[in-house]
N, C-alpha and C. Protein backbone atom coordinates (compact mmCIF):
# COMPACT_ATOMS: atom_id res chain seq x y z
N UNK A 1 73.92 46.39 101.05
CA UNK A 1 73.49 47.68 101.56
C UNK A 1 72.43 47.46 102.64
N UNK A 2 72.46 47.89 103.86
CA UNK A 2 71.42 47.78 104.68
C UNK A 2 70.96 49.36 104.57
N UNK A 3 69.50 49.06 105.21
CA UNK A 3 68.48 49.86 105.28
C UNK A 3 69.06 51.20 105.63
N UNK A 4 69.90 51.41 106.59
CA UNK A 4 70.38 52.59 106.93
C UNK A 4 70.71 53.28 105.73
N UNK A 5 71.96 52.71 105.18
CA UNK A 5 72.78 53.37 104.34
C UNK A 5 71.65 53.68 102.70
N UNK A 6 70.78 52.80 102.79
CA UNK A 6 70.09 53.50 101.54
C UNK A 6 69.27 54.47 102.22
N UNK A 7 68.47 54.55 103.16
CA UNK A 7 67.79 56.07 103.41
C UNK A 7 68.57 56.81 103.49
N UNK A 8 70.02 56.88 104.18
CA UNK A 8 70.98 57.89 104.32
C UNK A 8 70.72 58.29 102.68
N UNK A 9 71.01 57.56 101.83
CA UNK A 9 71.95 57.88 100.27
C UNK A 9 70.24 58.34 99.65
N UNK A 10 69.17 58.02 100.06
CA UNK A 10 68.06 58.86 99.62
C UNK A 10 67.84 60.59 100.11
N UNK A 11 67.97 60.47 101.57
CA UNK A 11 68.35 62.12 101.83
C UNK A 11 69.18 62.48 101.56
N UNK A 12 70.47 62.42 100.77
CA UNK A 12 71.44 62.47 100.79
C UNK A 12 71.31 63.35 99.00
N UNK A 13 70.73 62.43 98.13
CA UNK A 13 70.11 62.55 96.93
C UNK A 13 69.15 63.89 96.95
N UNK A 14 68.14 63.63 97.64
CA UNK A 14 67.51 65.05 97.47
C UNK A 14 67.83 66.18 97.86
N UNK A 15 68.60 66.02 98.47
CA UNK A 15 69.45 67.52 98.37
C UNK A 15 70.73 67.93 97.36
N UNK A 16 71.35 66.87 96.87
CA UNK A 16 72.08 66.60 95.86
C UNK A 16 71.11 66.70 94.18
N UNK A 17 70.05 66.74 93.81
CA UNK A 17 69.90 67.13 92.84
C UNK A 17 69.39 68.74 93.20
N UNK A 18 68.76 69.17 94.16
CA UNK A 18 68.73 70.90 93.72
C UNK A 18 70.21 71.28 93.57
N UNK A 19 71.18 70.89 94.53
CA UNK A 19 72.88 71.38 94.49
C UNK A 19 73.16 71.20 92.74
N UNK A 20 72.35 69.70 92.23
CA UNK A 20 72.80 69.55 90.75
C UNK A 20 71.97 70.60 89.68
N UNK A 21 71.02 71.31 90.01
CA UNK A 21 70.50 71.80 89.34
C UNK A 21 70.98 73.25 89.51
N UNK A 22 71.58 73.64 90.80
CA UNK A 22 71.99 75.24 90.73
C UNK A 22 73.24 75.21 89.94
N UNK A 23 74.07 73.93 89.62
CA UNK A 23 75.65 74.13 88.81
C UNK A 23 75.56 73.85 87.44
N UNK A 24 74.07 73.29 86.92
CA UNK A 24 73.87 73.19 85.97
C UNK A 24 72.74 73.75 85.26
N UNK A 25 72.09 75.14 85.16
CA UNK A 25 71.42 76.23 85.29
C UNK A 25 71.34 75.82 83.55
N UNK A 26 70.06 76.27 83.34
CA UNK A 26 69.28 75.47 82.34
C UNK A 26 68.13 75.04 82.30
N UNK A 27 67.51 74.82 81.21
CA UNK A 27 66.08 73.82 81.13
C UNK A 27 66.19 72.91 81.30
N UNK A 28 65.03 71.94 82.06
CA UNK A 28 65.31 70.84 82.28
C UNK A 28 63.75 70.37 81.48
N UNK A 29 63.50 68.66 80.56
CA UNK A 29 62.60 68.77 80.20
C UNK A 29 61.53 67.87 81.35
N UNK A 30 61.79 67.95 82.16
CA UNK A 30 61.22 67.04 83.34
C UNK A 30 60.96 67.94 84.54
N UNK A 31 61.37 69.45 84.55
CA UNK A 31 61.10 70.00 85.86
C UNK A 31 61.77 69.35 86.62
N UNK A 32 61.46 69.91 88.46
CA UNK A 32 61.96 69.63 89.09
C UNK A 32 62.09 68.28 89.85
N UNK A 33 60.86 67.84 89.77
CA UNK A 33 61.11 66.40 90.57
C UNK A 33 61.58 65.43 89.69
N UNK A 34 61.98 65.26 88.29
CA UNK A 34 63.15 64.67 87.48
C UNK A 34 64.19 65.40 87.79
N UNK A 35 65.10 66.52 88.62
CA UNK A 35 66.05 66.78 89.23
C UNK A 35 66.03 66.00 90.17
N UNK A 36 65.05 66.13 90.92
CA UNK A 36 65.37 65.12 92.13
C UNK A 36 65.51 63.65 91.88
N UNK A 37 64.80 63.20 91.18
CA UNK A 37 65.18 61.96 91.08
C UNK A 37 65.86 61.73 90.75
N UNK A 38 67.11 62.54 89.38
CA UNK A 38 68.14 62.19 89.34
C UNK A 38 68.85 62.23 90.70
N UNK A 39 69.34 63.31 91.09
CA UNK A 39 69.83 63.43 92.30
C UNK A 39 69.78 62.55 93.08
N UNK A 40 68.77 61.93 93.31
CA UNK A 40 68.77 60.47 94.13
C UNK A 40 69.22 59.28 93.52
N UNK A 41 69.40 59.13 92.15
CA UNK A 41 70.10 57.99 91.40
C UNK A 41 71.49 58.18 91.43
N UNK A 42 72.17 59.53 91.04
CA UNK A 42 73.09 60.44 91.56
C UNK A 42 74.08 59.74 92.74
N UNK A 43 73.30 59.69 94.01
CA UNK A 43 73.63 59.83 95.14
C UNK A 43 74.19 57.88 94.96
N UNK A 44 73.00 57.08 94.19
CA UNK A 44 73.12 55.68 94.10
C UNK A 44 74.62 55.76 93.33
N UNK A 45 74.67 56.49 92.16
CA UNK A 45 75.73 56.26 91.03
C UNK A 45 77.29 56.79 92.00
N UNK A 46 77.24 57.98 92.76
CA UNK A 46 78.17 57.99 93.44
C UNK A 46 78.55 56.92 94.52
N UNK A 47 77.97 56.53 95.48
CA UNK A 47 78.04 55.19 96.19
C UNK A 47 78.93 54.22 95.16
N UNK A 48 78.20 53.94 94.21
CA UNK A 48 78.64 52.78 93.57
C UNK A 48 80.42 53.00 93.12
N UNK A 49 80.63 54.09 92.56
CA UNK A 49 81.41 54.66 91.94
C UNK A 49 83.19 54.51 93.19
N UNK A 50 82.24 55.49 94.46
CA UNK A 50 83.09 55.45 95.48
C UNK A 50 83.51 53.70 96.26
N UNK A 51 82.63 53.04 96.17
CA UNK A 51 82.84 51.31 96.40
C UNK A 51 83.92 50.81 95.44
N UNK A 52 84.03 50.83 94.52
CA UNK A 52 84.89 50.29 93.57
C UNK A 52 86.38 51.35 93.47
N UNK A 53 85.97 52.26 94.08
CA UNK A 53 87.64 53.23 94.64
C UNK A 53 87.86 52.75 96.08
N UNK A 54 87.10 53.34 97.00
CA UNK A 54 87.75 53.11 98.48
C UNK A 54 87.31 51.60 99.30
N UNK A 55 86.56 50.46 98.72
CA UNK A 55 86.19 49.73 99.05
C UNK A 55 84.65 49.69 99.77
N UNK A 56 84.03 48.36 100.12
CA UNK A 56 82.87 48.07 100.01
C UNK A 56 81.89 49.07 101.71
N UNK A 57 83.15 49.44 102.41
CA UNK A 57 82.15 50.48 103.16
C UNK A 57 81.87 52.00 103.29
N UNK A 58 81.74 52.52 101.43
CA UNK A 58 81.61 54.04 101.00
C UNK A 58 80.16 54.08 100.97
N UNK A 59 79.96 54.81 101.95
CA UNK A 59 78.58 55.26 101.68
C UNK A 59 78.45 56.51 101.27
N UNK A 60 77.21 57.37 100.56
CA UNK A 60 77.29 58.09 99.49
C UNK A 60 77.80 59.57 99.99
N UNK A 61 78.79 59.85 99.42
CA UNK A 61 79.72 61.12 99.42
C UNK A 61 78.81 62.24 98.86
N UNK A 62 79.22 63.23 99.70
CA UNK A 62 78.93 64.87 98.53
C UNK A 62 78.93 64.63 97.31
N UNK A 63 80.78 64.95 97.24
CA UNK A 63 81.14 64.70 96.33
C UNK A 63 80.70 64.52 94.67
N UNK A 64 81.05 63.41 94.93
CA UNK A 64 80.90 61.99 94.16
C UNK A 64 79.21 61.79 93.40
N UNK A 65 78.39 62.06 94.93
CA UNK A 65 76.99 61.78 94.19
C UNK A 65 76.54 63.16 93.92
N UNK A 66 77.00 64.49 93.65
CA UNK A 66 76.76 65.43 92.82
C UNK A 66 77.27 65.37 91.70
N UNK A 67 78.63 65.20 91.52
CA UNK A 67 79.06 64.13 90.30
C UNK A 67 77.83 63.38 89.40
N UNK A 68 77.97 62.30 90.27
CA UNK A 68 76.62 61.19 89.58
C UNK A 68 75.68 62.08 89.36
N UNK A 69 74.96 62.98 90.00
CA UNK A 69 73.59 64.00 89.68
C UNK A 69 73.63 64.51 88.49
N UNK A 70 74.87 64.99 88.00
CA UNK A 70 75.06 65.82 87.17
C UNK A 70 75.93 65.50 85.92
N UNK A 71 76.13 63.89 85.93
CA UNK A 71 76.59 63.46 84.67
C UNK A 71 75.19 62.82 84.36
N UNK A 72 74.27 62.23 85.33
CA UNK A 72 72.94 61.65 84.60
C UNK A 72 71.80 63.19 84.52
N UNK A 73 72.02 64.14 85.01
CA UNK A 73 71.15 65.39 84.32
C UNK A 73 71.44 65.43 82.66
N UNK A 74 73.05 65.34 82.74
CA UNK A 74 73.52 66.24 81.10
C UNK A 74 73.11 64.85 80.62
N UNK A 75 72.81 63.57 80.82
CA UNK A 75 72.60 62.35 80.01
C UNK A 75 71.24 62.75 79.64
N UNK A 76 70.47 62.63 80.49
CA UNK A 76 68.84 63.03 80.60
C UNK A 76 68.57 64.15 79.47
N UNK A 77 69.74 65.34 79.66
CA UNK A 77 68.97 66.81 78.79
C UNK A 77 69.36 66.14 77.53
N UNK A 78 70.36 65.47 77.35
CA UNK A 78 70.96 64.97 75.70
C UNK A 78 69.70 64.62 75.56
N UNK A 79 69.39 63.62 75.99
CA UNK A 79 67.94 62.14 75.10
C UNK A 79 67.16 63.18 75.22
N UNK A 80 66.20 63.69 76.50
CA UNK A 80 65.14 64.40 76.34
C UNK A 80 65.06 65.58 75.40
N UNK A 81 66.46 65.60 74.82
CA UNK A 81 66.30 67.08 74.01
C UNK A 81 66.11 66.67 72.87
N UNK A 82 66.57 65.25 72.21
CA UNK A 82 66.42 64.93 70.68
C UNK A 82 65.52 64.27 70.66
N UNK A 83 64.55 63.79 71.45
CA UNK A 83 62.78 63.53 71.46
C UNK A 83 61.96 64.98 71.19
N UNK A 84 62.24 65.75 72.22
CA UNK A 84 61.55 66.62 71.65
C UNK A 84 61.60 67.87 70.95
């Protein structure tokens, strides 16, 4: 990954977890900037996801890393919900 393509897939992320947080409307136990950060892991987990489908020059999709946003939110609300 060069430098480009991860700042791309960081702006790319923060706008991808508010998108993950308006389709998944709910409490979150982290507030908003644990949206965003998912969203930005999101954006990593889609990349990765899309590399191992279309080959090694996918850089991070809509798609895909709202996907990723929003399968690691519902991971996040599971654990954070049976802690507290």
């Amino acid at each position: 990954m060069t430098l480009g393509v991860i700042i791309w897939t960081l702006i790319i992320g923060l706008i991808v977890g508010g998108i993950a947080k308006l389709l998944m409307p709910g409490r979150d136990p982290g507030g908003c900037i644990i949206t965003i950060l998912l969203g930005i892991a999101g954006a990593f987990v889609g990349t990765w996801i899309g590399r191992l489908i279309w080959g090694p020059g996918y850089t991070a999709g809509w798609i895909l890393s709202i996907i990723g946003a929003m399968v690691l939110l519902l991971i996040y609300r599971l654990i954070a919900g049976k802690r507290g």
